[in-house]
C-alpha atoms as a PDB file:
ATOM      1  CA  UNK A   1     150.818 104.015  31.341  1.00  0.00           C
ATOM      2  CA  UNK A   2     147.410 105.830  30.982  1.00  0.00           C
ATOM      3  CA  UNK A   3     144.282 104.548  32.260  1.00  0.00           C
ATOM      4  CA  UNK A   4     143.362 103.496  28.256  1.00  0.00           C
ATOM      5  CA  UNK A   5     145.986 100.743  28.393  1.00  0.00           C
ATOM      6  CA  UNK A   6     145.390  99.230  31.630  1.00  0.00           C
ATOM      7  CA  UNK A   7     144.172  95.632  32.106  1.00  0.00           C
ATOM      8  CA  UNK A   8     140.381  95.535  32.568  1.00  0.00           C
ATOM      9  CA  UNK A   9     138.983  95.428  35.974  1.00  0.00           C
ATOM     10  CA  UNK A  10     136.548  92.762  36.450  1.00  0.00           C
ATOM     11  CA  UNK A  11     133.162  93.822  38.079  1.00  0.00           C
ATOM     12  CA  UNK A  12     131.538  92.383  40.944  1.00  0.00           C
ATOM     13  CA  UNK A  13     128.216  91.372  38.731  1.00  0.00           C
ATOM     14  CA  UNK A  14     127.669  92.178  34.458  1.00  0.00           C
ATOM     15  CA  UNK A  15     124.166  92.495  33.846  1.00  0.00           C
ATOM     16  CA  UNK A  16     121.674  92.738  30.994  1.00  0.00           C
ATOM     17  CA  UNK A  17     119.348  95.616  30.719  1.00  0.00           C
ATOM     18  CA  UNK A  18     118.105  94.303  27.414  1.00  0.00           C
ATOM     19  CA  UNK A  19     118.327  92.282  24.460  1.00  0.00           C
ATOM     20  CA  UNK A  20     121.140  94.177  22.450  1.00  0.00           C
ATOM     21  CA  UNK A  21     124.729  92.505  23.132  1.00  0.00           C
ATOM     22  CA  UNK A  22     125.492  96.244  23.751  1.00  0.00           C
ATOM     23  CA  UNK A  23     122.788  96.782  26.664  1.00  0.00           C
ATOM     24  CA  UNK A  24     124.588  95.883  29.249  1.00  0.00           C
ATOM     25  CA  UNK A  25     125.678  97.379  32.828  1.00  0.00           C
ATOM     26  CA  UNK A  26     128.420  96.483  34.880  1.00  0.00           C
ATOM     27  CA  UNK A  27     127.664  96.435  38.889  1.00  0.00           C
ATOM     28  CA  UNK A  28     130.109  97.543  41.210  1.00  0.00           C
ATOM     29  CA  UNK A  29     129.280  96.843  45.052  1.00  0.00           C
ATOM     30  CA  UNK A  30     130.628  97.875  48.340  1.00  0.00           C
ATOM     31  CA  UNK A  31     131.556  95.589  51.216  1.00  0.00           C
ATOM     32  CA  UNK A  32     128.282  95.363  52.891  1.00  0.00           C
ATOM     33  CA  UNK A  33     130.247  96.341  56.404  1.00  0.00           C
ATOM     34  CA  UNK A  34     131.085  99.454  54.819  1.00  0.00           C
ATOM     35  CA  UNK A  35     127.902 100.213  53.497  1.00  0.00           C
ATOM     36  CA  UNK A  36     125.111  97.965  54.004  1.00  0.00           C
ATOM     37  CA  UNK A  37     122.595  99.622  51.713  1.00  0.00           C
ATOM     38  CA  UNK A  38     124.700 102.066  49.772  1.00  0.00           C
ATOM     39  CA  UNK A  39     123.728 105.144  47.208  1.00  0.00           C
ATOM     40  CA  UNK A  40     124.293 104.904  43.535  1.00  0.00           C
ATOM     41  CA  UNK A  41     126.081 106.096  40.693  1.00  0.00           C
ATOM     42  CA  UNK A  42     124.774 105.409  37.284  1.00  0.00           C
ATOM     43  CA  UNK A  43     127.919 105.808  35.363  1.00  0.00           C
ATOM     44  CA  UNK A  44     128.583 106.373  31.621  1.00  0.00           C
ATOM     45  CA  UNK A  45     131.606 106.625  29.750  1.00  0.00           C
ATOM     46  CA  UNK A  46     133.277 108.614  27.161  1.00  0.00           C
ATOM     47  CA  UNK A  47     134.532 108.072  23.970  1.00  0.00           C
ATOM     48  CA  UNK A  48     132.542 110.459  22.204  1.00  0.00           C
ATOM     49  CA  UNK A  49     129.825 108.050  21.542  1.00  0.00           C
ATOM     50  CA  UNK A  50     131.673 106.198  19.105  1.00  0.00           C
ATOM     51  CA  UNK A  51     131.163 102.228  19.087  1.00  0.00           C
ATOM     52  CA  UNK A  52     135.568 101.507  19.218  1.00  0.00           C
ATOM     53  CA  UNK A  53     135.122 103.082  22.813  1.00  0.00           C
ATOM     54  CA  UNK A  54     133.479 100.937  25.388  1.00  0.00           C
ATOM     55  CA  UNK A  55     133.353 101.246  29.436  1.00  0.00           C
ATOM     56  CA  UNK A  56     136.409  98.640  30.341  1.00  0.00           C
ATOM     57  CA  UNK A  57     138.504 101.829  31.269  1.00  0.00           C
ATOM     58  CA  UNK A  58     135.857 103.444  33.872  1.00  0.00           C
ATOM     59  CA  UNK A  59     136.369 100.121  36.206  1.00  0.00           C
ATOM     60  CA  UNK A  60     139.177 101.879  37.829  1.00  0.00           C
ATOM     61  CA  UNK A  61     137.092 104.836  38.965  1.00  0.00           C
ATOM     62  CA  UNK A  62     134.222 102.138  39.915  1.00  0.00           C
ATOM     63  CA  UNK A  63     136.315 100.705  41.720  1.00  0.00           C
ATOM     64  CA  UNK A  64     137.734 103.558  43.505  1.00  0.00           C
ATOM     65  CA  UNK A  65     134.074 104.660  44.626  1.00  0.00           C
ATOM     66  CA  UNK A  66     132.972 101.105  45.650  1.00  0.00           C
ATOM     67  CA  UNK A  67     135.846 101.267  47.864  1.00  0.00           C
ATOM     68  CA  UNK A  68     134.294 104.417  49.280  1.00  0.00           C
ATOM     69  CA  UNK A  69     130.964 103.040  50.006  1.00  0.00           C
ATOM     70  CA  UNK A  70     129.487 103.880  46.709  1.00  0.00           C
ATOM     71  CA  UNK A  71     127.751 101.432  44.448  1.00  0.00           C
ATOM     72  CA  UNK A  72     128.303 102.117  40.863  1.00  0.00           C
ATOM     73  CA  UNK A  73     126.127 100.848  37.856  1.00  0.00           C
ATOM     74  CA  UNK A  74     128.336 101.641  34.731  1.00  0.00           C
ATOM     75  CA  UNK A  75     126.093 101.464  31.797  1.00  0.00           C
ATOM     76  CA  UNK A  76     127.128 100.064  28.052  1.00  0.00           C
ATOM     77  CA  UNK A  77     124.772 101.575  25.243  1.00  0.00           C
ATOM     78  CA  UNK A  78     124.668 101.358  21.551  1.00  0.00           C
ATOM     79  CA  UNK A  79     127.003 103.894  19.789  1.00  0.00           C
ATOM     80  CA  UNK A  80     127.916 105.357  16.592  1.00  0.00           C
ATOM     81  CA  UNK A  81     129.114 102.687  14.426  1.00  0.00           C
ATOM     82  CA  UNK A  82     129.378  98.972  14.966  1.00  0.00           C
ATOM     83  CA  UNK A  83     127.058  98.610  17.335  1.00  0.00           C
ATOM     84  CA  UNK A  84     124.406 100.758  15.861  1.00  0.00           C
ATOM     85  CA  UNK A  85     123.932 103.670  18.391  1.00  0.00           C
ATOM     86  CA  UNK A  86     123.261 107.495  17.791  1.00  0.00           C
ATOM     87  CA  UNK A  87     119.969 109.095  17.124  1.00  0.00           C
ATOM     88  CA  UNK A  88     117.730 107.716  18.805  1.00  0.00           C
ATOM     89  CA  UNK A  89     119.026 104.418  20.473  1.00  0.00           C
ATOM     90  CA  UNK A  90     121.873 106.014  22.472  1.00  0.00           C
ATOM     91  CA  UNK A  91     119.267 108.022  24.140  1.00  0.00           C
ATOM     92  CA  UNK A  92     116.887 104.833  24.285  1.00  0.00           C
ATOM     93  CA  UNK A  93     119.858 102.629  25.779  1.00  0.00           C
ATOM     94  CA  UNK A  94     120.506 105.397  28.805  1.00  0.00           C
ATOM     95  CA  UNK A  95     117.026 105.784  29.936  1.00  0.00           C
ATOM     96  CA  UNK A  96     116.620 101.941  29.838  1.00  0.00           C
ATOM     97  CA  UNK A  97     119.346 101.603  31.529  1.00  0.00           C
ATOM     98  CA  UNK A  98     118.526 103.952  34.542  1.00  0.00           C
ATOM     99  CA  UNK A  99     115.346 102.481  34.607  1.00  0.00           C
ATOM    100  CA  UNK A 100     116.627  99.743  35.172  1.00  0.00           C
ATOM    101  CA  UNK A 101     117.078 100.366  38.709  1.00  0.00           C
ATOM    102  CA  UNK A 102     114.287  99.361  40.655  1.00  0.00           C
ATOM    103  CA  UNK A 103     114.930  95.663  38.940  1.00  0.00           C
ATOM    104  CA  UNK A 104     118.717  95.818  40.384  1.00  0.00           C
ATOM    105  CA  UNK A 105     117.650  96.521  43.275  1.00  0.00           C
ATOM    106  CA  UNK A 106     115.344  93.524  43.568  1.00  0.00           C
ATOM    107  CA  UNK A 107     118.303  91.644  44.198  1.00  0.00           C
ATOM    108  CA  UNK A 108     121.054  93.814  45.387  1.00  0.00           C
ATOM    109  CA  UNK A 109     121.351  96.077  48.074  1.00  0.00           C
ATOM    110  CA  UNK A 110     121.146  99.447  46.889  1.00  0.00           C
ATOM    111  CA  UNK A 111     119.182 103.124  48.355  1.00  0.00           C
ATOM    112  CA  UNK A 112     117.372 104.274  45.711  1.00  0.00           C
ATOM    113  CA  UNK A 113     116.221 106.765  47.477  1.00  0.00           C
ATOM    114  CA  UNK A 114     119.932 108.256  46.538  1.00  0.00           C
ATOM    115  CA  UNK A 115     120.472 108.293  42.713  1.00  0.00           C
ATOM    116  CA  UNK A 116     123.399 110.191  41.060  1.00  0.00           C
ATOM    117  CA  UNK A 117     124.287 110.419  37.511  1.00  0.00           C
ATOM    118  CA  UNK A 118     127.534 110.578  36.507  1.00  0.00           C
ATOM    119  CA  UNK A 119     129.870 110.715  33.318  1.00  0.00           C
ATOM    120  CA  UNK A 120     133.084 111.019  31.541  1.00  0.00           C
ATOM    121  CA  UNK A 121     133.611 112.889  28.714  1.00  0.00           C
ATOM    122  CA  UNK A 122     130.747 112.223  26.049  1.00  0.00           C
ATOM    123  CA  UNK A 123     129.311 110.711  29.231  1.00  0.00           C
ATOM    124  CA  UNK A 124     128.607 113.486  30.573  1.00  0.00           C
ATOM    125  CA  UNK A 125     126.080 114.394  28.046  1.00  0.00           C
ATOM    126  CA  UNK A 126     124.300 111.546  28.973  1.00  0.00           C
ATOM    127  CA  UNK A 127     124.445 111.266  32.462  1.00  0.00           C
ATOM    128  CA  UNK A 128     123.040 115.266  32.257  1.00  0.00           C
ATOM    129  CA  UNK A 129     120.654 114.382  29.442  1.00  0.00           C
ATOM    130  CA  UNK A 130     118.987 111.812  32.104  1.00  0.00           C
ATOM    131  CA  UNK A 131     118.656 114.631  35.057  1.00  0.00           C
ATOM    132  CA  UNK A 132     116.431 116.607  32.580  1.00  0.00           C
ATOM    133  CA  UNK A 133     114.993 114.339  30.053  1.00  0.00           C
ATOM    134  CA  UNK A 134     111.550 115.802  32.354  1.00  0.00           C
ATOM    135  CA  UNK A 135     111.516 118.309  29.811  1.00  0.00           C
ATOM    136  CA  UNK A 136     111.444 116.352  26.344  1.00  0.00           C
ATOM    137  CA  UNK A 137     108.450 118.372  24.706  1.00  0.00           C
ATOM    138  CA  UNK A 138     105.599 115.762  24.509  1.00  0.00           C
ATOM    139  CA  UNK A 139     105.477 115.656  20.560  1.00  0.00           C
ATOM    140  CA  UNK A 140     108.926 114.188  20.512  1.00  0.00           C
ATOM    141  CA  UNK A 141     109.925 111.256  19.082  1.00  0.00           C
ATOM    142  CA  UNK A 142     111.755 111.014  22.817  1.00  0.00           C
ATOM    143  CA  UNK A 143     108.891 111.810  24.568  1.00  0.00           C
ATOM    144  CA  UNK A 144     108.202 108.438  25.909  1.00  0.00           C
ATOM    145  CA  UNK A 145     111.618 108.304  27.728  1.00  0.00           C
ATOM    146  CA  UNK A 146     110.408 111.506  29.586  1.00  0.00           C
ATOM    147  CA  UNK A 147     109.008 109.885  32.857  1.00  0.00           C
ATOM    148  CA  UNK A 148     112.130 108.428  35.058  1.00  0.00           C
ATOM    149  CA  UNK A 149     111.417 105.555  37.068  1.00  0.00           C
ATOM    150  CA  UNK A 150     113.522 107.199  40.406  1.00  0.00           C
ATOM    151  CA  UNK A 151     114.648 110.861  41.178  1.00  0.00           C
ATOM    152  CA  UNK A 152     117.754 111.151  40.369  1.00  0.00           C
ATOM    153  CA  UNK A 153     119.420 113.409  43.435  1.00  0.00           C
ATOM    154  CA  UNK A 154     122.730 115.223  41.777  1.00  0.00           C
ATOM    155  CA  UNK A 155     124.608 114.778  38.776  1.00  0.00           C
ATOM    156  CA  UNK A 156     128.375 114.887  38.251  1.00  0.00           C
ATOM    157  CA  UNK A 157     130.476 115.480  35.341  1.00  0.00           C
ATOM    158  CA  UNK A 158     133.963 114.758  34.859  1.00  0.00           C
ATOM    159  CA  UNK A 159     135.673 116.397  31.816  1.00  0.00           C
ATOM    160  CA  UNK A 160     131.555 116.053  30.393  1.00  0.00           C
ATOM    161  CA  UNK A 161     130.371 117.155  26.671  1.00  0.00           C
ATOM    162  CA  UNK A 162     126.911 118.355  29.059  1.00  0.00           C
ATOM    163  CA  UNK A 163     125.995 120.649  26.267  1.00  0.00           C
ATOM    164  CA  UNK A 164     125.936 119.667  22.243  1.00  0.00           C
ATOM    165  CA  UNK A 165     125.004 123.357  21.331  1.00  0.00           C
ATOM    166  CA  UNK A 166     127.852 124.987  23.686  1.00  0.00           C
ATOM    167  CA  UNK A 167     130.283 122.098  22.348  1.00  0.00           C
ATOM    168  CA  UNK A 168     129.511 123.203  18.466  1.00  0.00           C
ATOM    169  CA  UNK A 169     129.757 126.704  19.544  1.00  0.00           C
ATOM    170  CA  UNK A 170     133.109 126.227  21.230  1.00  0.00           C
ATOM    171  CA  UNK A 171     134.769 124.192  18.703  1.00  0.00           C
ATOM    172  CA  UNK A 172     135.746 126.944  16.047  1.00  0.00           C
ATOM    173  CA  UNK A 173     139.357 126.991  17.015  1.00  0.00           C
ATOM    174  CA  UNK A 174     141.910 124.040  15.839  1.00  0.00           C
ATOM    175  CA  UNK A 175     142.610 122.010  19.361  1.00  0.00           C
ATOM    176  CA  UNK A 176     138.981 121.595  19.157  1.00  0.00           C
ATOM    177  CA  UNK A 177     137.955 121.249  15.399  1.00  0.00           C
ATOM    178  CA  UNK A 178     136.390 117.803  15.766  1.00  0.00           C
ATOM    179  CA  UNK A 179     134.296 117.865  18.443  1.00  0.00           C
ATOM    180  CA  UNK A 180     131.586 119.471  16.209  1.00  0.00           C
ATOM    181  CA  UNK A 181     131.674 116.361  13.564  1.00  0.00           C
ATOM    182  CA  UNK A 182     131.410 113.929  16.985  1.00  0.00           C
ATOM    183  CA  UNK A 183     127.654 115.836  17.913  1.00  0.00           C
ATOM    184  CA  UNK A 184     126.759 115.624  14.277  1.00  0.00           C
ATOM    185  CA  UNK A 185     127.297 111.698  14.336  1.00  0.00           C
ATOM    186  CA  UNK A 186     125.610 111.202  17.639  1.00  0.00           C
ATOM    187  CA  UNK A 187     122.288 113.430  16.509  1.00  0.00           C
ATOM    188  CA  UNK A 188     122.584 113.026  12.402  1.00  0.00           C
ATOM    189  CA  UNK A 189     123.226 116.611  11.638  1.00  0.00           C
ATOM    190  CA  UNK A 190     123.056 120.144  12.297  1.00  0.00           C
ATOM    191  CA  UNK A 191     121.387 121.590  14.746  1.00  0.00           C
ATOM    192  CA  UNK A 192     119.508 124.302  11.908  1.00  0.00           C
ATOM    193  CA  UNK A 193     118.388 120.930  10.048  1.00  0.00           C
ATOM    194  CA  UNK A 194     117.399 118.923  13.035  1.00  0.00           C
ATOM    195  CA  UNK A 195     115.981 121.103  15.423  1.00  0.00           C
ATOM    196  CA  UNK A 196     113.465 118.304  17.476  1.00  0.00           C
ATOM    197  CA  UNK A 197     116.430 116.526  17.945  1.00  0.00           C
ATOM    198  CA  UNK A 198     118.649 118.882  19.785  1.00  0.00           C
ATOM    199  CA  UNK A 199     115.482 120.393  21.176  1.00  0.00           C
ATOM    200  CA  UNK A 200     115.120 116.734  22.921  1.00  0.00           C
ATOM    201  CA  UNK A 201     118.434 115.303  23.097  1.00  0.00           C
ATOM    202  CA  UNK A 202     120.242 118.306  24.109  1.00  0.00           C
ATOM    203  CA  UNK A 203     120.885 118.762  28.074  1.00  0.00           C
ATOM    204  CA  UNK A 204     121.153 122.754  27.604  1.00  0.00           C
ATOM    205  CA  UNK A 205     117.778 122.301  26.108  1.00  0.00           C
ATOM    206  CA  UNK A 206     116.172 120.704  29.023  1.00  0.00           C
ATOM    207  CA  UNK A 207     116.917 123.435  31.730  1.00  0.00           C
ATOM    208  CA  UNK A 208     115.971 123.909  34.308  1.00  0.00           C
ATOM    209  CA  UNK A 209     117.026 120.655  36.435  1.00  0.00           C
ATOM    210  CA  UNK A 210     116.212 119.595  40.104  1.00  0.00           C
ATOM    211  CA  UNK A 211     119.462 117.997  40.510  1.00  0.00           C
ATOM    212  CA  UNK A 212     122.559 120.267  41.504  1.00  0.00           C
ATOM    213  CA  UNK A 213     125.495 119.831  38.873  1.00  0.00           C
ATOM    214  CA  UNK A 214     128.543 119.667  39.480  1.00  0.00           C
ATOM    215  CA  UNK A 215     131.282 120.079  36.704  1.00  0.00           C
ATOM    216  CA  UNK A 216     134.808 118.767  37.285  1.00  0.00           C
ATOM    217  CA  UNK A 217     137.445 119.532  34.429  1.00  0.00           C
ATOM    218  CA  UNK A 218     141.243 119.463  33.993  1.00  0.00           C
ATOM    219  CA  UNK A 219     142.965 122.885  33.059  1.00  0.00           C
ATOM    220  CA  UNK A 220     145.332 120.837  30.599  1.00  0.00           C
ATOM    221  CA  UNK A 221     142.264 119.085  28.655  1.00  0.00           C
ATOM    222  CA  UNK A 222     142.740 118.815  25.027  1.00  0.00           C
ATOM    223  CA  UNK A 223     139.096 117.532  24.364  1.00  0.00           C
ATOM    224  CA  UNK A 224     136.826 119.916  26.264  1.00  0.00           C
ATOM    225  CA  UNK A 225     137.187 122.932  25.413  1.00  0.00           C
ATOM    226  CA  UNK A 226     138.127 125.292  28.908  1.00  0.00           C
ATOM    227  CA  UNK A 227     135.001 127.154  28.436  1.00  0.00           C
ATOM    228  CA  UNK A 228     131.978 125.086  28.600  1.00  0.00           C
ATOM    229  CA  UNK A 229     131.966 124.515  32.315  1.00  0.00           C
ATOM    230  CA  UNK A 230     131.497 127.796  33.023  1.00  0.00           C
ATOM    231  CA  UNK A 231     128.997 128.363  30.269  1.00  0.00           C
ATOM    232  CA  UNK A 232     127.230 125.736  31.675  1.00  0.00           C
ATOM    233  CA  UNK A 233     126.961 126.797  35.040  1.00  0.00           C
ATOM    234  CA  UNK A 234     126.436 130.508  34.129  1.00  0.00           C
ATOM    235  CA  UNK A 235     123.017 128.832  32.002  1.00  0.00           C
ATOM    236  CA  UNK A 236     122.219 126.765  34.835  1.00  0.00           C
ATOM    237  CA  UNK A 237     121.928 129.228  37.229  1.00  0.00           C
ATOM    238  CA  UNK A 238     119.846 131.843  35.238  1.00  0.00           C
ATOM    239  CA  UNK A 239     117.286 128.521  34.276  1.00  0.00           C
ATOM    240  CA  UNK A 240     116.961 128.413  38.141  1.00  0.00           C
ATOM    241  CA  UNK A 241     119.649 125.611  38.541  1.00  0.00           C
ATOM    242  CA  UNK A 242     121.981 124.730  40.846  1.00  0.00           C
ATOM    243  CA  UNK A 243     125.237 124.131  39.281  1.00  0.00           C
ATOM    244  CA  UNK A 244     129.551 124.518  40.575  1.00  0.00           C
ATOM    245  CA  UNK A 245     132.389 124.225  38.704  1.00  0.00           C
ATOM    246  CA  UNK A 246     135.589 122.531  39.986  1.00  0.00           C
ATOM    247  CA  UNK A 247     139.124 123.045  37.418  1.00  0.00           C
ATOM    248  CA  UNK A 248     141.937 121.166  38.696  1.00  0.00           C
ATOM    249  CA  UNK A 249     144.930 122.658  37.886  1.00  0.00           C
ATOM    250  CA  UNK A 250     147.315 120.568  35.308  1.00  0.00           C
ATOM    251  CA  UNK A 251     144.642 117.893  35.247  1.00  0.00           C
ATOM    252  CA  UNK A 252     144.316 116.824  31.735  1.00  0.00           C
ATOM    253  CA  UNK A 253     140.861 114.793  29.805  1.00  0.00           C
ATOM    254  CA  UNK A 254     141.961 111.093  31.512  1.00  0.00           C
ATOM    255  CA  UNK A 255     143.364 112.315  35.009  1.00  0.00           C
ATOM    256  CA  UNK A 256     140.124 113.041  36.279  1.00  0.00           C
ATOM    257  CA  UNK A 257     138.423 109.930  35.981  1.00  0.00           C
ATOM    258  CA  UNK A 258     142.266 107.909  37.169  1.00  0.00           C
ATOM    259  CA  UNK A 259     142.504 106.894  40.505  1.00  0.00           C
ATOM    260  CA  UNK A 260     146.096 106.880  40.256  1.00  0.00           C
ATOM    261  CA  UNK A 261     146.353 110.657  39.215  1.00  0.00           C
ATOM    262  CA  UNK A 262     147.381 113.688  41.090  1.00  0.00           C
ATOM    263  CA  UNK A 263     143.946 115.257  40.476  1.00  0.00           C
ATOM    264  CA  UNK A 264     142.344 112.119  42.314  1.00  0.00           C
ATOM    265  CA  UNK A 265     142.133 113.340  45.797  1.00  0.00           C
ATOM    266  CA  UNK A 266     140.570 116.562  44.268  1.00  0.00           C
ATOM    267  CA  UNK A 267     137.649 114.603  42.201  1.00  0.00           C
ATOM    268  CA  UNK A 268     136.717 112.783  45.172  1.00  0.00           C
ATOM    269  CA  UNK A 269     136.343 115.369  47.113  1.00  0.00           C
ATOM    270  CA  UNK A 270     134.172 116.782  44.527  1.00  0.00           C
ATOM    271  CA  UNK A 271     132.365 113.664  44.567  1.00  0.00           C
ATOM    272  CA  UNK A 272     132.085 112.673  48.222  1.00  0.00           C
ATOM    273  CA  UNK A 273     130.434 116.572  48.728  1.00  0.00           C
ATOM    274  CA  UNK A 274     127.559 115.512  46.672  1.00  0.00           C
ATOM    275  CA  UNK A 275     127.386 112.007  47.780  1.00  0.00           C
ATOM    276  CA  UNK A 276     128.037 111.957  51.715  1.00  0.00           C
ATOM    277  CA  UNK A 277     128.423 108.030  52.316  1.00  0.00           C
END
């Protein structure tokens, strides 16, 4: 069985961020004798922003990392479809979300003085979206989501769509053929015909970032294609960012956020070199 048709792990505490039934985060704490006041993932799924996906398959990894001192807030947003996402309210939903932090932390024990971002697959985008949304130009509709409430102190993909450009770019061969039409619903259209939107809602766009990267990807991934990690970090680093890439050979799209994989050990590794508990 894949990690898709698992039962759902229940989390410690579910949480409203706002009003929508989507707006929602799931908290995932560690045993206070572990890790009395521990750092904090703000996690988003995948599913390429599309509303049939939602996060009941991340618990897993939440889990895993609560287990490892790490407290996890694994965000729900709008998406494309059903629950009346994309353009802008996905992007609304994740910065509402995150800044929805210092509240949390009113009543549960958690360092903000150690954020990370983190996501799977068209999580990735926004979990990277967040560490530079800094740089929304001020006559964006986005603009108001510009000003973070908390640093946010690295940012970690796993198998991550971190840049809709690159994506679009890299999708002209068959394996990858849809991944272009999956930006287009999340943004509305073409880059050439919405340019303020990419300009804003596009992590490559927002360069440079504070926060290191690091990008974790399966060399058997039939969603990603091989090449945008690298891309990535080759962009990163001449914008004056800090950014690694980790393949794990044979790994493919799910195995990297599955506790039970092979490529486990490997992704925590990853993890636990960004986020010393």
């Amino acid at each position: 069985m894949d990690i898709l048709s698992l039962p759902v792990l229940p989390a410690d505490h579910r949480i409203p961020y706002g009003p929508d039934p989507s707006q929602f985060g799931d908290l995932w704490l560690p045993d206070p004798k572990i890790r009395a006041h521990p750092p904090v993932v703000v996690f988003f799924h995948g599913g390429w922003w599309q509303s049939e996906y939602d996060l009941g398959y991340a618990g897993y990894l939440c889990d895993a990392l609560k287990r490892a001192g790490i407290a996890v807030w694994s965000l729900e947003y709008r998406r494309v479809g059903s629950t009346r996402g994309g353009w802008p309210a996905t992007f609304q939903d994740a910065a509402a979300g995150f800044d929805f932090l210092p509240t949390l932390a009113k009543s549960y024990p958690l360092d903000l003085s150690r954020i990370f971002t983190m996501g799977h697959s068209a999580g990735g985008h926004l979990a990277f979206w967040l560490a530079g949304r800094v740089h929304i130009p001020s006559d964006n509709e986005l603009s108001p989501l510009a000003k973070p409430s908390q640093p946010i102190r690295g940012t970690i993909s796993l198998a991550g769509v971190v840049d809709l450009r690159l994506t679009i770019d890299l999708s002209g061969y068959f394996t990858f053929a849809h991944d272009k039409a999956q930006v287009y619903s999340l943004m509305g259209g073409r880059p050439a015909d919405l340019p303020q939107r990419y300009q804003a809602g596009n992590p490559g766009d927002l360069l440079p970032f504070q926060a290191p990267q690091i990008l974790i990807q399966g060399s058997a991934d039939d969603q990603i294609p091989p090449a945008l990690p690298a891309r990535w970090a080759g962009n990163a680093t001449r914008m004056g960012s800090h950014a690694t890439v980790k393949i794990i050979p044979g790994a493919d799209h799910l195995d990297v956020v599955d506790p039970n994989s092979s490529a486990w050990p490997a992704v925590m590794a990853q993890i636990k070199s960004m986020i010393p508990t």
